[in-house]
C-alpha atoms as a PDB file:
ATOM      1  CA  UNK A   1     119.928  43.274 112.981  1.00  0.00           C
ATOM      2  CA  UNK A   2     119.076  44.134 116.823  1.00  0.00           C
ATOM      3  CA  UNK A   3     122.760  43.841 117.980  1.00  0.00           C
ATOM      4  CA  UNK A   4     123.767  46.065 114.588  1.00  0.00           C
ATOM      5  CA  UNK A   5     121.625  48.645 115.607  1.00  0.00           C
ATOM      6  CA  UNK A   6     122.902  49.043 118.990  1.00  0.00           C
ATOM      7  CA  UNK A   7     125.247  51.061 118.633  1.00  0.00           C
ATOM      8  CA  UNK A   8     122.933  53.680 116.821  1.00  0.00           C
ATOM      9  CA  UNK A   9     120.837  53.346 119.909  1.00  0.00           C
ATOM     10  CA  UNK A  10     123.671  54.166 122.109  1.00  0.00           C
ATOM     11  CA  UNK A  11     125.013  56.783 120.491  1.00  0.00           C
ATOM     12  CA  UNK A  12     121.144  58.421 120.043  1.00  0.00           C
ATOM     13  CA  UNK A  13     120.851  58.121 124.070  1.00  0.00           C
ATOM     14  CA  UNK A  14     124.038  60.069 124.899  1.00  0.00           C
ATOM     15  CA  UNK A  15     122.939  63.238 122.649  1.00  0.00           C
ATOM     16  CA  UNK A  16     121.251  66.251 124.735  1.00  0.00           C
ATOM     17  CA  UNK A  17     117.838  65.833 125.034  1.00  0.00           C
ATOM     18  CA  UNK A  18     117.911  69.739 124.472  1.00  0.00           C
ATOM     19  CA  UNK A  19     120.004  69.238 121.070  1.00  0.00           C
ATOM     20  CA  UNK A  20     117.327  67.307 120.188  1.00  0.00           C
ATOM     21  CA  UNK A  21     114.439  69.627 120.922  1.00  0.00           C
ATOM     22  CA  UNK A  22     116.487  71.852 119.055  1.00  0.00           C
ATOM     23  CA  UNK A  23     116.911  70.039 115.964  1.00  0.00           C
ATOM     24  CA  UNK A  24     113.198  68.877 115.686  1.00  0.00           C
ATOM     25  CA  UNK A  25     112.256  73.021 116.327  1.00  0.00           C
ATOM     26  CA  UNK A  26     114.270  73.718 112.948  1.00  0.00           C
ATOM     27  CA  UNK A  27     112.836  70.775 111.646  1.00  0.00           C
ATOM     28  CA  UNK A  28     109.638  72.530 111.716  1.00  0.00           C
ATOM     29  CA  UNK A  29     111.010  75.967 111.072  1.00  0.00           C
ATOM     30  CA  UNK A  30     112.337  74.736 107.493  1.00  0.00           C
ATOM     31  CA  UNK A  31     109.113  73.154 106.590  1.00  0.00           C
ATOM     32  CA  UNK A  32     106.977  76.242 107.655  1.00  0.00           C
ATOM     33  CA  UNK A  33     109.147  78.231 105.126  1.00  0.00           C
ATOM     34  CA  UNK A  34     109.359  75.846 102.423  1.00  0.00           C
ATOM     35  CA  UNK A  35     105.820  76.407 102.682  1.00  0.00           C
ATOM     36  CA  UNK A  36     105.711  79.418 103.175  1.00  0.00           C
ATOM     37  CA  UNK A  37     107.964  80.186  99.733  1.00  0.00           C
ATOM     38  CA  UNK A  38     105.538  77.732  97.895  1.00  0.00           C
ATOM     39  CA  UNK A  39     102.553  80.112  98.038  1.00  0.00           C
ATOM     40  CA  UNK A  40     104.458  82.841  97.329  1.00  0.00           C
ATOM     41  CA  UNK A  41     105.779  81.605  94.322  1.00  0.00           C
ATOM     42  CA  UNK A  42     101.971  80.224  93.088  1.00  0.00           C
ATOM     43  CA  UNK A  43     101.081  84.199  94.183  1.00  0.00           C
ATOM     44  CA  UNK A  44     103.749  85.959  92.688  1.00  0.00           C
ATOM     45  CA  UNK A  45     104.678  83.679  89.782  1.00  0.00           C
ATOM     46  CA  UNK A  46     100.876  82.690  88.511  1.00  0.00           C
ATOM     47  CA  UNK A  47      98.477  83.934  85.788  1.00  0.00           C
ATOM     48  CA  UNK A  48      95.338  85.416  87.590  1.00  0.00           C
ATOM     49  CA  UNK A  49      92.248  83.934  86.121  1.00  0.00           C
ATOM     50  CA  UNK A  50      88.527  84.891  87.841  1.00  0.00           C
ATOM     51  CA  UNK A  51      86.209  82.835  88.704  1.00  0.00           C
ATOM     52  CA  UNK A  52      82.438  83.225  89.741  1.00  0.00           C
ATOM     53  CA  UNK A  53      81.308  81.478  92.983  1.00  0.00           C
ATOM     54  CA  UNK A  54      77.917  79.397  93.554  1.00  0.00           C
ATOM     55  CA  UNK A  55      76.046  79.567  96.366  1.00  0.00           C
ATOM     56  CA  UNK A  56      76.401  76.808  99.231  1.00  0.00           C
ATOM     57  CA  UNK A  57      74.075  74.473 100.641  1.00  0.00           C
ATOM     58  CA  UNK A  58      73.060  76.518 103.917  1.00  0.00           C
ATOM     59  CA  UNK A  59      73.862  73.288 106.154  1.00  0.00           C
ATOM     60  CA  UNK A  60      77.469  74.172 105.259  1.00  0.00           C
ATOM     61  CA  UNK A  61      77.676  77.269 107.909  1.00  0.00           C
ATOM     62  CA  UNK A  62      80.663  79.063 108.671  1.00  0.00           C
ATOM     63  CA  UNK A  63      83.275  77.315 110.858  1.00  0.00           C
ATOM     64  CA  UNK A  64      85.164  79.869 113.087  1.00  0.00           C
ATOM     65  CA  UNK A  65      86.812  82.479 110.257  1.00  0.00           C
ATOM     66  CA  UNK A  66      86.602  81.301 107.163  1.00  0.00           C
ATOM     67  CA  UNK A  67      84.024  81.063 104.271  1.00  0.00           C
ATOM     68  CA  UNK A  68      83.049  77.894 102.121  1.00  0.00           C
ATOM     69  CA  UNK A  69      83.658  78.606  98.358  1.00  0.00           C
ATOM     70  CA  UNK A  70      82.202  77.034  95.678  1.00  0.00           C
ATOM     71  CA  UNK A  71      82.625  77.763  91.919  1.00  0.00           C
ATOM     72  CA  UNK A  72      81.296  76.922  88.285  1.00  0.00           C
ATOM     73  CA  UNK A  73      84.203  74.901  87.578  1.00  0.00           C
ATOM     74  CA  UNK A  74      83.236  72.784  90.840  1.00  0.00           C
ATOM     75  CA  UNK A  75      80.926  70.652  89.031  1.00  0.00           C
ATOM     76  CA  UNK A  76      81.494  69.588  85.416  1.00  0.00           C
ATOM     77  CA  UNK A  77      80.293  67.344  82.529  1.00  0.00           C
ATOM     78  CA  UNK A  78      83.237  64.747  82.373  1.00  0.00           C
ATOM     79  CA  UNK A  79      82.860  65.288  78.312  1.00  0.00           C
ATOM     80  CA  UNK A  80      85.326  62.186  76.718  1.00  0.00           C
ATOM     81  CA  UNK A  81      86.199  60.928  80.186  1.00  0.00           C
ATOM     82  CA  UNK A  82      82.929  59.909  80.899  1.00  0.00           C
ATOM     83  CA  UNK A  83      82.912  55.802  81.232  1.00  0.00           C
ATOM     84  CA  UNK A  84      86.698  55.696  81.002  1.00  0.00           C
ATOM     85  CA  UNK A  85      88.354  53.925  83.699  1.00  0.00           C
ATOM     86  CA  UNK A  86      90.301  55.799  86.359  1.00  0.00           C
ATOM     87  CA  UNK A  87      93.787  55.020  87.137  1.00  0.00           C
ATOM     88  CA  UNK A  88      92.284  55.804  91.352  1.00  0.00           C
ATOM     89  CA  UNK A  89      89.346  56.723  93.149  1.00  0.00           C
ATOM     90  CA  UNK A  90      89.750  60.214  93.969  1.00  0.00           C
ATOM     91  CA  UNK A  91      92.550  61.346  90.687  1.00  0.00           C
ATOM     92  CA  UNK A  92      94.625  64.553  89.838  1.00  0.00           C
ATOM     93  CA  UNK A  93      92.810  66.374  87.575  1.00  0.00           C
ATOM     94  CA  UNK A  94      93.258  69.263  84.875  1.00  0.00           C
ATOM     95  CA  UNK A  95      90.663  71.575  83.451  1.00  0.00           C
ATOM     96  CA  UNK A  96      91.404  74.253  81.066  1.00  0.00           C
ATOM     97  CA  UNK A  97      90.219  77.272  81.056  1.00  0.00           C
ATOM     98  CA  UNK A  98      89.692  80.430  79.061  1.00  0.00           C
ATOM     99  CA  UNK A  99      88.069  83.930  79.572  1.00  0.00           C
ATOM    100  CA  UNK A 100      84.476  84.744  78.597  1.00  0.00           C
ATOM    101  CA  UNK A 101      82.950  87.728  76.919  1.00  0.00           C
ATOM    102  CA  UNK A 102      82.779  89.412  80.412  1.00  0.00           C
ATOM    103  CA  UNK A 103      86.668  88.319  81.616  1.00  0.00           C
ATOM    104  CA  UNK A 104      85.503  85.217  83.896  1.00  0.00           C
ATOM    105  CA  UNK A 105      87.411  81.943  83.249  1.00  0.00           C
ATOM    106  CA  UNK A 106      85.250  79.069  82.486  1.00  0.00           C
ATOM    107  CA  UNK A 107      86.034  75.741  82.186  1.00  0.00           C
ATOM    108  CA  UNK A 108      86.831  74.305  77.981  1.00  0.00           C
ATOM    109  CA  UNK A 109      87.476  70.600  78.926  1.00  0.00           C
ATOM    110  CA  UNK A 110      87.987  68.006  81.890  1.00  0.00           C
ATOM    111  CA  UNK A 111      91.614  66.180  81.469  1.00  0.00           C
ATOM    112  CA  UNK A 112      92.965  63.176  83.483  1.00  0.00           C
ATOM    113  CA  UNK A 113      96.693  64.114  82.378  1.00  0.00           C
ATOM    114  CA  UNK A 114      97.816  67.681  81.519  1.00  0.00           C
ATOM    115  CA  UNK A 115      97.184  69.190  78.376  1.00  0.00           C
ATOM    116  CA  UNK A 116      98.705  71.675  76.056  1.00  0.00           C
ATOM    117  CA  UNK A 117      97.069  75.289  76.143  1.00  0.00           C
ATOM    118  CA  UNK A 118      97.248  78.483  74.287  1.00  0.00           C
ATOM    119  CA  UNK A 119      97.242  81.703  75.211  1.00  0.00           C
ATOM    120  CA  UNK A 120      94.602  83.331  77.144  1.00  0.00           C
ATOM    121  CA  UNK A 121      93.301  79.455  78.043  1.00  0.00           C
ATOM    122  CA  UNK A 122      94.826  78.287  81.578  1.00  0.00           C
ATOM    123  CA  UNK A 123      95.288  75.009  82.816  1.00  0.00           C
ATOM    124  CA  UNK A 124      94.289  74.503  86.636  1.00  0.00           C
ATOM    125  CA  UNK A 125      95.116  71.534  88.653  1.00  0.00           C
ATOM    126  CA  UNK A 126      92.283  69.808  90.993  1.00  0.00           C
ATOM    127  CA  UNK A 127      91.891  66.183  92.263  1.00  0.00           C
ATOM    128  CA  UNK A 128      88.194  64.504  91.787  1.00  0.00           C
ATOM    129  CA  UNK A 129      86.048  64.590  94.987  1.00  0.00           C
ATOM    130  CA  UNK A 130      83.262  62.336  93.222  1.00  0.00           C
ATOM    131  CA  UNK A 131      82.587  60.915  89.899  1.00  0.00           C
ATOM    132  CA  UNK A 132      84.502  57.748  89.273  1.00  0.00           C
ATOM    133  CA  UNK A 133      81.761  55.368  90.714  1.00  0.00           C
ATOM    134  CA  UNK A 134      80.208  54.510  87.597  1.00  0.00           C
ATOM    135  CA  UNK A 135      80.818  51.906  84.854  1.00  0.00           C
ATOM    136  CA  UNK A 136      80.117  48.282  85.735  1.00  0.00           C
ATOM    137  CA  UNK A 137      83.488  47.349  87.827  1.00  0.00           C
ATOM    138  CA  UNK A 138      82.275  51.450  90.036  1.00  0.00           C
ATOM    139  CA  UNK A 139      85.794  52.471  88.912  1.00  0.00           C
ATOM    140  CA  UNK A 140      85.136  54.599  85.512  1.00  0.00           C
ATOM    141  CA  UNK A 141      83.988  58.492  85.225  1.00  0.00           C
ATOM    142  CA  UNK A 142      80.556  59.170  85.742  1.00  0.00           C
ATOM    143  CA  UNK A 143      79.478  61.590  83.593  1.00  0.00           C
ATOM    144  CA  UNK A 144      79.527  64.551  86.306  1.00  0.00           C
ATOM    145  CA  UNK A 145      82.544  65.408  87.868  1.00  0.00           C
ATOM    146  CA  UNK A 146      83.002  67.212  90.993  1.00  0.00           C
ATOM    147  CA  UNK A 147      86.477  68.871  91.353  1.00  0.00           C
ATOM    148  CA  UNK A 148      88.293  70.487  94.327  1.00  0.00           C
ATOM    149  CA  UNK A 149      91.201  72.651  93.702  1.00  0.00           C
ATOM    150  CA  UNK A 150      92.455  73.771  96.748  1.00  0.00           C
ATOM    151  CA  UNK A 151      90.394  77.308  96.947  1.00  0.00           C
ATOM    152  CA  UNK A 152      87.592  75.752  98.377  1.00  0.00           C
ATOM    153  CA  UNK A 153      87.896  78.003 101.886  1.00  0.00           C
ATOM    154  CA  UNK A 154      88.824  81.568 102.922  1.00  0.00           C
ATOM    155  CA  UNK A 155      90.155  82.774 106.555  1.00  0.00           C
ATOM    156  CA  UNK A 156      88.743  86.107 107.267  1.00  0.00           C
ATOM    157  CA  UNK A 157      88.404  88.703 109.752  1.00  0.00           C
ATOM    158  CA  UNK A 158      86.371  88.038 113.001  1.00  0.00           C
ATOM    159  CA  UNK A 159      82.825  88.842 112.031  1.00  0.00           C
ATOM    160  CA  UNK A 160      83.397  89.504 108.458  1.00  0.00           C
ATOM    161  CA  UNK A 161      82.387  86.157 107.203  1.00  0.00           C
ATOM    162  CA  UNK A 162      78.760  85.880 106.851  1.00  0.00           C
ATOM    163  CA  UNK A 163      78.778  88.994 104.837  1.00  0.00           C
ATOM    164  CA  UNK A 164      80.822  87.554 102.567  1.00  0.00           C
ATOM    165  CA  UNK A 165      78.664  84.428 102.558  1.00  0.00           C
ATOM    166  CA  UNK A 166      75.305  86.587 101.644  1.00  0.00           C
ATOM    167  CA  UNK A 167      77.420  87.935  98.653  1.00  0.00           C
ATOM    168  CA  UNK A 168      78.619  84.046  97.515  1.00  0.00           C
ATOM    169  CA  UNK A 169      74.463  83.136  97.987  1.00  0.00           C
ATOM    170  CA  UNK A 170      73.732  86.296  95.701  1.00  0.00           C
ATOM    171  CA  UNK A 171      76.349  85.399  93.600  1.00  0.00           C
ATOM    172  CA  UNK A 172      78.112  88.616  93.859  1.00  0.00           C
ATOM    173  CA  UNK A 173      81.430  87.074  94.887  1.00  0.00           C
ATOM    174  CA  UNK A 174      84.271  86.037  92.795  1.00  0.00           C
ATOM    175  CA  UNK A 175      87.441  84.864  93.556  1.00  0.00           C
ATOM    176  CA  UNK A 176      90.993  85.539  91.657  1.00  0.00           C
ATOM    177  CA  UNK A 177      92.893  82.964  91.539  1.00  0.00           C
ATOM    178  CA  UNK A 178      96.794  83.168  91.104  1.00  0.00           C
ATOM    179  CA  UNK A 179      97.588  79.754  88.441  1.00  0.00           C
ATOM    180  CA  UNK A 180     101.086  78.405  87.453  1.00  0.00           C
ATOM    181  CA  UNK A 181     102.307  76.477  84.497  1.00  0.00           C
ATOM    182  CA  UNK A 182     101.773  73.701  86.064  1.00  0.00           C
ATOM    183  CA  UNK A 183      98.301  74.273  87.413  1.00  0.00           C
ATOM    184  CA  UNK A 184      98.514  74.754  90.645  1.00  0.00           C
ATOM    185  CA  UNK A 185      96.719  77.461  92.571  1.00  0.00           C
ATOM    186  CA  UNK A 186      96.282  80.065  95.386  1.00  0.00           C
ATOM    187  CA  UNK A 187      93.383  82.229  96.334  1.00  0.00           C
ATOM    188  CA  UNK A 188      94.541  85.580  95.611  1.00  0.00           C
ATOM    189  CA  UNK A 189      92.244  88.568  96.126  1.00  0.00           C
ATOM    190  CA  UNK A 190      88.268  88.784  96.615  1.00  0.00           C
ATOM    191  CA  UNK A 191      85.967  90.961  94.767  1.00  0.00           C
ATOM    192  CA  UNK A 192      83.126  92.170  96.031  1.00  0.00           C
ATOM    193  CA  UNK A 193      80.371  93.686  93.641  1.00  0.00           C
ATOM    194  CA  UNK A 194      83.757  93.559  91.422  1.00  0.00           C
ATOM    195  CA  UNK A 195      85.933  95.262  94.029  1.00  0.00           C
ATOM    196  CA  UNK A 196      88.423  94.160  95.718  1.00  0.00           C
ATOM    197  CA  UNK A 197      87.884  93.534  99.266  1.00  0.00           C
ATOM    198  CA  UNK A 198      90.562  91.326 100.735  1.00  0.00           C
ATOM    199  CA  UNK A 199      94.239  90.533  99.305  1.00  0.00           C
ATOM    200  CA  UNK A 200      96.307  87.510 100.101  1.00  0.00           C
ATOM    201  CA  UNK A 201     100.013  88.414 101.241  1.00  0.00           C
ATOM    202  CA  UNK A 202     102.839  86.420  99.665  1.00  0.00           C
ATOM    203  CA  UNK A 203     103.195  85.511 103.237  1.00  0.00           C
END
C-alpha cells in the first residue's frame, strides 16, 4: 500500500506550493457561491409565509449584531408522534402550515417524514432540538417538541439590535420567511409594527 502510494507522494511534492494555494483559494471560492446561489434560490424561488415571534428568555442577550428569534411554531404539541420512536436523537422534521384569519402561518401538524399539502398550507423543514427523551428506552417523542428551522438569528446593523429585541419581547415583530417545495427556508424581510424594516438580498 505504502510503496503504491509513493509515487502519488512524489508527484504531490514536485507541484508549486503556489499552484496549490491557488487551487485550495478556488476551492473556497466555489463553495462560497454554491452557497451563495442556495439562498438565493430559497429567496427568490420560495412561498413567503409570516410568522409571529415570542419573546426570549432575557439571559439570551444579544451577541455582537444579531438578534435571537423565537416563534410559535418553536414549540409544539408532538400530536400522533408523541411516544413513537425516533429513527435519531435530534431528527429532520416537517410541520405544515397554513394562514390564519389575520394572514400569520401557524403550525396544522408535526411530521417525521414529509407530507402532502394543499394550497395555501406550506410545509417547512426543521430538525428537533428536544423532545425525543421520553418513552421507556429515552428514544420516543415526548409530547412537546421543540423545533429549529434555521431562522433562529438575524445580523443587523451596529446598534440596531436591541430595538429590535424590545419589539420581539412586545411581540410586535414578525418575520417572513421565504419556503420551498421542499421545506427549506430563509429569513426574508422583518416587519416592524407590520412594516417592513429590513430586507434580505439574494446575496
Amino acid at each position: 500500500m505504502i510503496k503504491a502510494a509513493a509515487p502519488l507522494i512524489a508527484l504531490w511534492q514536485r507541484i508549486p506550493k503556489a499552484v496549490l494555494f491557488g487551487v485550495a483559494i478556488l476551492i473556497q471560492c466555489a463553495l462560497l457561491i454554491l452557497m451563495v446561489a442556495d439562498r438565493m434560490q430559497i429567496l427568490r424561488g420560495g412561498l413567503e409565509v409570516t410568522l409571529q415571534t415570542q419573546p426570549v428568555d432575557p439571559r439570551d442577550l444579544l451577541r455582537g449584531d444579531y438578534v435571537v428569534l423565537r416563534y410559535d411554531i418553536s414549540q409544539l404539541p408532538a400530536g400522533a408522534l408523541a411516544g413513537q420512536p425516533a429513527a435519531e436523537r435530534n431528527p429532520v422534521m416537517f410541520v405544515k402550515l397554513a394562514p390564519n384569519a389575520g394572514g400569520l402561518y401557524e403550525a396544522i401538524s408535526v411530521h417525521a417524514e414529509p407530507v402532502p399539502v394543499t394550497a395555501p398550507e406550506v410545509l417547512i423543514r426543521g430538525r428537533l432540538a428536544h423532545g425525543t427523551s421520553c418513552g421507556a428506552a429515552g428514544r420516543a417523542f415526548c409530547d412537546k417538541l421543540t423545533i429549529r428551522y434555521g431562522l433562529e438569528s438575524y445580523f443587523v446593523p451596529e446598534g440596531e439590535g436591541k430595538k429590535l429585541e424590545q419589539a420581539r419581547n412586545q411581540q410586535k415583530l414578525r418575520v417572513v420567511a421565504s419556503v420551498l417545495p421542499s421545506g427549506r427556508a430563509a429569513i426574508k424581510r422583518l416587519l416592524l409594527d407590520g412594516q417592513p424594516v429590513y430586507e434580505e438580498p439574494w446575496y
